[in-house]
Protein backbone atom coordinates (compact mmCIF):
# COMPACT_ATOMS: atom_id res chain seq x y z
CA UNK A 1 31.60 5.86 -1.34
CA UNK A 2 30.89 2.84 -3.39
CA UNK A 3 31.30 3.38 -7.27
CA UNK A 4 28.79 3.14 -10.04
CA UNK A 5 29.47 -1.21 -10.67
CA UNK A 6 29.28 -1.64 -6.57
CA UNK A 7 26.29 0.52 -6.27
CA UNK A 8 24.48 -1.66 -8.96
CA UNK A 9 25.97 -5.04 -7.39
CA UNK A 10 24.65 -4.24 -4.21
CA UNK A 11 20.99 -3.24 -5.40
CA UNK A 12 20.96 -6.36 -7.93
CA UNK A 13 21.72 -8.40 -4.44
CA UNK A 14 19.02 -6.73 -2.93
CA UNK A 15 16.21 -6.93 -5.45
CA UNK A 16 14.92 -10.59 -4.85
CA UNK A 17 14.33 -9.81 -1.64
CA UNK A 18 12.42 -6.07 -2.20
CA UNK A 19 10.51 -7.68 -5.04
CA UNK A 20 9.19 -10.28 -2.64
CA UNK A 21 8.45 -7.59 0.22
CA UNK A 22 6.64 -5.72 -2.91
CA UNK A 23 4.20 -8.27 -3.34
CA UNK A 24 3.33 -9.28 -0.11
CA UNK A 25 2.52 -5.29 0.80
CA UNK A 26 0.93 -4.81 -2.74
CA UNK A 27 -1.38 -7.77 -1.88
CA UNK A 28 -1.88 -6.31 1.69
CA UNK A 29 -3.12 -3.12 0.40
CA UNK A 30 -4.82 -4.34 -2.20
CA UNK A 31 -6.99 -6.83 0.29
CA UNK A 32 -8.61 -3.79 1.98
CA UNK A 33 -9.22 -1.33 -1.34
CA UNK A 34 -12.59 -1.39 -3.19
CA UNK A 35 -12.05 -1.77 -7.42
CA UNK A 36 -10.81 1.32 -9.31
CA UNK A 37 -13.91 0.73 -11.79
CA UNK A 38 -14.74 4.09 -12.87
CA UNK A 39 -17.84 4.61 -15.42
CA UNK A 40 -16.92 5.67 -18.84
CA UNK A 41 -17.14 4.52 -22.76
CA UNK A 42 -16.31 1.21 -22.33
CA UNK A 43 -18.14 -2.30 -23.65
CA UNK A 44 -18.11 -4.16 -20.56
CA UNK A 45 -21.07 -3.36 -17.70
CA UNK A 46 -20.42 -2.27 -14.75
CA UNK A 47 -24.07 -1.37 -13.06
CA UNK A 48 -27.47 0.33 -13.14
CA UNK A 49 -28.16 3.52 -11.33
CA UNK A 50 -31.01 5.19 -10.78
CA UNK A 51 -32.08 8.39 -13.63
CA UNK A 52 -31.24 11.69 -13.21
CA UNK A 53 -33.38 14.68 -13.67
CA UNK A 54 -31.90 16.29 -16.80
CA UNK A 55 -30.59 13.10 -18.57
CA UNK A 56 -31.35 12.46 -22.25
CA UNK A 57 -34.13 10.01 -22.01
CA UNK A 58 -32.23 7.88 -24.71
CA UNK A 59 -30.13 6.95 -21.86
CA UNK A 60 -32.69 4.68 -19.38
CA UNK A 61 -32.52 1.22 -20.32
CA UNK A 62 -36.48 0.35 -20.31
CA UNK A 63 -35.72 -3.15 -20.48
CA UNK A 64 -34.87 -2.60 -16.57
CA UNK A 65 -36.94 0.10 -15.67
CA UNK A 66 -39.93 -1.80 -16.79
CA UNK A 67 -39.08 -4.65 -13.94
CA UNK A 68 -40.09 -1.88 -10.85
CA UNK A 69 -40.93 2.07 -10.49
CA UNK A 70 -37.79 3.51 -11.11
CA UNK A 71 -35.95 4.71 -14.24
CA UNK A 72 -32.24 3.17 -14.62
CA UNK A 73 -29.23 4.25 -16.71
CA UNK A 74 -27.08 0.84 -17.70
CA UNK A 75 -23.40 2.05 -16.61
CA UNK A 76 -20.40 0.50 -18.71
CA UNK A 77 -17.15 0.24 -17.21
CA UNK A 78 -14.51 2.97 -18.22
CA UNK A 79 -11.69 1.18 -19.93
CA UNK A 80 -9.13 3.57 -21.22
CA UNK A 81 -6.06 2.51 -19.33
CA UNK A 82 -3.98 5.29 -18.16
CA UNK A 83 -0.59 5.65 -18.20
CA UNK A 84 1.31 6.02 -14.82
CA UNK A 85 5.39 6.64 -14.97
CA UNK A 86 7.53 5.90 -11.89
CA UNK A 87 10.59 7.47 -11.28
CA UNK A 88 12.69 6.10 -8.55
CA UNK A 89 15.40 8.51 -7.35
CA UNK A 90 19.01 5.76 -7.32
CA UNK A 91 21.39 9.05 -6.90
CA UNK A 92 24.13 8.37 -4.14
CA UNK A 93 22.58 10.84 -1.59
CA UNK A 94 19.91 7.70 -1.26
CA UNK A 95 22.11 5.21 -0.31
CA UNK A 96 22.13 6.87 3.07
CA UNK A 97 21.08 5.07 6.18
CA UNK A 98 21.28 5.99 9.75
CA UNK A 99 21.27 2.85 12.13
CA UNK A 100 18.89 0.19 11.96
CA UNK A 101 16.91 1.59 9.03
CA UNK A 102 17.24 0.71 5.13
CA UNK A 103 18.67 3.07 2.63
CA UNK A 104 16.29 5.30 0.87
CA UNK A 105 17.13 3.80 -2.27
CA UNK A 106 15.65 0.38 -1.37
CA UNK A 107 12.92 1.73 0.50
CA UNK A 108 12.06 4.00 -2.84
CA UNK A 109 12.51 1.26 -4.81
CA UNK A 110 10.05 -1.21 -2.97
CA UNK A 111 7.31 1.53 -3.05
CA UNK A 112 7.90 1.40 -6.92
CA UNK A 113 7.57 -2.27 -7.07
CA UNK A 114 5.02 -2.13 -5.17
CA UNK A 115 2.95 0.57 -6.63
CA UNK A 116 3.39 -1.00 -10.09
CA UNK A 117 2.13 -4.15 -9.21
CA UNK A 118 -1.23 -2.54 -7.53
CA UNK A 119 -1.21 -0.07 -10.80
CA UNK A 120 -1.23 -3.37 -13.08
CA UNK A 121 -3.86 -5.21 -11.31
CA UNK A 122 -5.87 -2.37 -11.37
CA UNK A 123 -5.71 -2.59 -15.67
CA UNK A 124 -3.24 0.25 -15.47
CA UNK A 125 -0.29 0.62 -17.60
CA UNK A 126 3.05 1.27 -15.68
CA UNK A 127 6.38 3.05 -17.43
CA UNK A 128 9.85 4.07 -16.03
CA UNK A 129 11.01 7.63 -17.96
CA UNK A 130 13.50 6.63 -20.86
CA UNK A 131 14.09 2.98 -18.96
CA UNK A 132 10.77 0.91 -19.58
CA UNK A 133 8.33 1.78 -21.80
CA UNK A 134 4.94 1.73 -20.48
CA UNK A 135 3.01 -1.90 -20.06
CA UNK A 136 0.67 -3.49 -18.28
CA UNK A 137 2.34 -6.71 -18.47
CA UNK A 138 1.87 -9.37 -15.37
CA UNK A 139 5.89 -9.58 -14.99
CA UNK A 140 5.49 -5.80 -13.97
CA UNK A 141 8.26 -6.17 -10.95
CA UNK A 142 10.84 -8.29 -12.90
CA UNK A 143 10.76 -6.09 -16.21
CA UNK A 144 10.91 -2.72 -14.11
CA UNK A 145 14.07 -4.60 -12.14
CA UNK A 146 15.30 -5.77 -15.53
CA UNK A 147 15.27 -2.13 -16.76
CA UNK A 148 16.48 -0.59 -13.50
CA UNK A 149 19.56 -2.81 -12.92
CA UNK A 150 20.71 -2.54 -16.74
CA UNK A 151 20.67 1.39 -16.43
CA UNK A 152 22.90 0.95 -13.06
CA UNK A 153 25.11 -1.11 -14.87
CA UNK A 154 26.17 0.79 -17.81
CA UNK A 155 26.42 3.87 -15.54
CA UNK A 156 23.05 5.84 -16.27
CA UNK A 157 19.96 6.35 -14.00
CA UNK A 158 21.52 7.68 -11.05
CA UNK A 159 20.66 11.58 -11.49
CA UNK A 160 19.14 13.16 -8.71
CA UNK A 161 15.96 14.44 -10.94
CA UNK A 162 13.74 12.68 -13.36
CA UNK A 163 15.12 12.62 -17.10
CA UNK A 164 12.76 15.77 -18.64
CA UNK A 165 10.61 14.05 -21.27
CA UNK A 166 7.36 14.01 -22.59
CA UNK A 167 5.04 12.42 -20.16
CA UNK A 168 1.77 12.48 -22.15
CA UNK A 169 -1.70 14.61 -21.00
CA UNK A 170 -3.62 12.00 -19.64
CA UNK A 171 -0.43 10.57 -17.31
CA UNK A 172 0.28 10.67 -13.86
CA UNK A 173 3.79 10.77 -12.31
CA UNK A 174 5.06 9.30 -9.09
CA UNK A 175 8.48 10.81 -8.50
CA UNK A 176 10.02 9.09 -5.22
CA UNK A 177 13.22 10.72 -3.91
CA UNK A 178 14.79 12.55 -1.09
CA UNK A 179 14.98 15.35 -3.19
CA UNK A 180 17.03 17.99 -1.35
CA UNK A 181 18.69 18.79 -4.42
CA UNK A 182 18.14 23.14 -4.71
CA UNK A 183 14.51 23.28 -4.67
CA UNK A 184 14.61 25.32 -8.19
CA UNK A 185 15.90 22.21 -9.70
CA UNK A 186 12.61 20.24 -8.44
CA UNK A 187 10.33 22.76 -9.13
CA UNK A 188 11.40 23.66 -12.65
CA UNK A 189 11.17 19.39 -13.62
CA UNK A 190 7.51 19.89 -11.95
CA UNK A 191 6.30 22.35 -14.08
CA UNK A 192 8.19 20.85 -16.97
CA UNK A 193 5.60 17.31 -16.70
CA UNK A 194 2.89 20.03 -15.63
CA UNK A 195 2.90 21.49 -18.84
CA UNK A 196 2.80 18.61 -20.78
CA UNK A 197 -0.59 18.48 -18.95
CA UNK A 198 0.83 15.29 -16.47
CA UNK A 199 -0.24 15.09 -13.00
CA UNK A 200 1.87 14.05 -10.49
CA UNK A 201 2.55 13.05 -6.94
CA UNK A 202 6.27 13.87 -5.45
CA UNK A 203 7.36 11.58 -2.74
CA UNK A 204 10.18 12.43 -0.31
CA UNK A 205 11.58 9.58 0.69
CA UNK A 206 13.85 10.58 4.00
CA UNK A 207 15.80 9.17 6.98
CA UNK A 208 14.82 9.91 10.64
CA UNK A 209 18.00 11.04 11.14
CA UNK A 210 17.86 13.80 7.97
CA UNK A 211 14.65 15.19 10.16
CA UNK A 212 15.82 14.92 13.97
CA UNK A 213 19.70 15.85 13.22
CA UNK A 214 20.82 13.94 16.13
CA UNK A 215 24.31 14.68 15.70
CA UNK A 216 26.59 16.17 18.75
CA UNK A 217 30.03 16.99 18.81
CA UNK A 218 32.97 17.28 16.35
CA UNK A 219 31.12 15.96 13.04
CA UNK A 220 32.32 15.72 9.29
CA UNK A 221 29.42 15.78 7.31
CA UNK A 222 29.89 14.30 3.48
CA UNK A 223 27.74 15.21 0.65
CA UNK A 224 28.17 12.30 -1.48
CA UNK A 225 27.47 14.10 -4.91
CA UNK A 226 30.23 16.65 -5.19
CA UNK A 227 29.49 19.10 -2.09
CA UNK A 228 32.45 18.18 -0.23
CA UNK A 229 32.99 17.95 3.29
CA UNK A 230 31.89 19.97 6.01
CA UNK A 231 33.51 19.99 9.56
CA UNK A 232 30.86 21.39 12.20
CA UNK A 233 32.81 21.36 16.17
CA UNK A 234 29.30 21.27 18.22
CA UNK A 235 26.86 20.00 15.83
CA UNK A 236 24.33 19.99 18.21
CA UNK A 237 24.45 24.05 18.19
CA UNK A 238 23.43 23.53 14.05
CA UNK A 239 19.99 21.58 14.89
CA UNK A 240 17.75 24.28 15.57
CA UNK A 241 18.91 26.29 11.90
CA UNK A 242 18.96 22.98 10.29
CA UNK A 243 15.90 21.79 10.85
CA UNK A 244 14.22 25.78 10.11
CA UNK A 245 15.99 25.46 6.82
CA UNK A 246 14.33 21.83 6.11
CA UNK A 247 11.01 23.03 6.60
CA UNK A 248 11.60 26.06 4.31
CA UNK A 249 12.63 23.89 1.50
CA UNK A 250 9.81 21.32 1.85
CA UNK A 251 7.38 24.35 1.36
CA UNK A 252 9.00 25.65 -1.18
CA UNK A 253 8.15 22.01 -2.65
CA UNK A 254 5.00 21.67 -1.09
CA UNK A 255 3.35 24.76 -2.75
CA UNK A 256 4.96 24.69 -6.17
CA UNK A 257 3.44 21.21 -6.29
CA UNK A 258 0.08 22.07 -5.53
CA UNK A 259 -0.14 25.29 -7.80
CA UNK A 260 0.31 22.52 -10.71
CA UNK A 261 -2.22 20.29 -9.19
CA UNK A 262 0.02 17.76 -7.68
CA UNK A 263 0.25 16.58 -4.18
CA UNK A 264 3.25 16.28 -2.18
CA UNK A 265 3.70 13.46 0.62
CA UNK A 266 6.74 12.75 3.10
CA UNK A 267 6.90 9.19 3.87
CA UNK A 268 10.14 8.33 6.44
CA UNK A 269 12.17 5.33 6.24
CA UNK A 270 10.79 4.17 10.03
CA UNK A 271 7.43 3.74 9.01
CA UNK A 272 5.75 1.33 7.16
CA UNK A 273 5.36 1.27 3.43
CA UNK A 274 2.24 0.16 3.08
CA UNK A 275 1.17 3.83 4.49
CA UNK A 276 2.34 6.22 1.68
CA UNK A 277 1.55 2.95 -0.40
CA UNK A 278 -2.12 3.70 0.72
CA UNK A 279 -2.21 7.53 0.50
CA UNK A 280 -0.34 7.35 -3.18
CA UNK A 281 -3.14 4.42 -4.45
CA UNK A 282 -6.01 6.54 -3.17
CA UNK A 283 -4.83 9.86 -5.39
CA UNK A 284 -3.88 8.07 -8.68
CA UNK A 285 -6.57 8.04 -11.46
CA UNK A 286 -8.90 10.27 -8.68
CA UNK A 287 -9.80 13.30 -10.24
CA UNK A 288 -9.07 16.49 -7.85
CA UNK A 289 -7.10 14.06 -5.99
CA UNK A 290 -3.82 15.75 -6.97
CA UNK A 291 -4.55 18.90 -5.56
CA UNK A 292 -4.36 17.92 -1.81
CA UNK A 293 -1.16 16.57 0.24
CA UNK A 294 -0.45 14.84 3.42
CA UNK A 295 2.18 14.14 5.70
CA UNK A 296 2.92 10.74 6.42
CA UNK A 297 5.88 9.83 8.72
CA UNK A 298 6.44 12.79 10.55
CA UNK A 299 8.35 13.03 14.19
């Protein structure tokens, strides 16, 4: 098990390289979305629409309706910048990788890159909880890699759950971990930012190999945050139990976050980013978009 300073070496050797993969699927994305423009209170136009019955009349901009037979409302664009936090789970259970597939920590870490450079672009402002206050700076992926690899270094932001602050009433989360902590633990952080009136999205971030358990034979299985070992003689003879029990726990996560209005999305390390990427860009800033969840990545 590498320690703390090795865990923080290794991920500052790695960054250069997830921060470019972060672009180029941020810009990939981004090529086949349509503008998060949303009407609202703003000073800068968006478009004309067509009256609706029931509308004060103050609103129809004559100057336009006089040009043909219809009645048109001048639309400004809504420019209230929101606030959207990313947590990236860095605990020692996601350094795990089964053959030829990255660790969850990078691949949790490239989705945050990644997200926070589409969340910028998009004239949101992007924060990491009690790491990097929110901005909506241009340098997005450097200053959240600044921030990131200075916690690791002096030994803090590797828990397993998101530090319990104050997230503000008009944010949105994106919590990206493999989160098979005890599933109280998860759900009592959840409605912790649900109070506060935050929405959220929780990503688990999982191997194949944590889904399939294609383990046979004598196996010592290793918790690497203080469970200890466990020796199993035909691990094969566990699957069936195993994987029962990981479906019971992902409900267990799956309904508590939709009874606060979150969604809840499974997104495996053999698939490609850019697909929870997609699903997490289309819920953000969507109103009822919290409220539903999908599965992406599953065997």
């Amino acid at each position: 098990m590498r320690t703390a300073s090795e865990r923080a070496q290794h991920l500052a050797a790695a960054m250069p390289r997830l921060m470019m993969e972060a672009g180029r699927i941020a810009a990939s994305v981004q090529h086949g979305l349509h503008g998060r423009r949303r009407a609202g209170t703003g000073e800068t136009f968006w478009q004309y629409r067509h009256f609706l019955d029931g509308e004060p009349a103050a609103r129809v901009d004559w100057r336009r309706s006089a040009r043909d037979d219809h009645l048109y409302v001048r639309e400004r664009e809504w420019e209230a910048a929101h606030t959207v936090w990313l947590w990236p789970d860095l605990s020692t259970s996601m350094d795990y990788a089964s053959r030829g597939h990255a660790p969850k920590a990078e691949r949790a870490l490239l989705l945050a890159l990644a997200l926070a450079e589409l969340m910028v672009k998009a004239g949101e402002r992007v924060g990491l909880p009690e790491q990097m206050a929110p901005t909506a700076s241009h340098h997005i992926m450097q200053r959240m890699a600044r921030a990131l690899l200075l916690n690791l270094q002096k030994g803090r932001g590797q828990d397993s759950l998101p530090p319990a602050f104050a997230p503000g009433p008009r944010a949105e989360m994106v919590l990206l971990g493999d989160f098979w902590n005890p599933a109280e633990e998860t759900l009592s952080r959840i409605r912790h930012f649900a109070a506060s009136g935050a929405r959220g999205h929780v990503v688990q971030v999982v191997d194949p190999a944590e889904e399939s358990f294609p383990f046979s034979g004598r196996i010592t299985f290793h918790e690497p945050e203080g469970g200890g070992d466990i020796v199993v003689g035909r691990a094969e003879s566990w699957r069936e139990t195993y994987q029962l029990k990981l479906e019971e726990h992902r409900e267990t996560l799956r309904r508590a976050a939709m009874r606060a209005g979150w969604s809840f999305l499974i997104h495996r390390t053999d698939r490609p980013a850019s697909e929870v990427l997609l699903a997490l860009y289309a819920r953000l800033g969507q109103p009822g978009g919290a409220a539903s969840h999908v599965k992406e990545g599953r065997a």
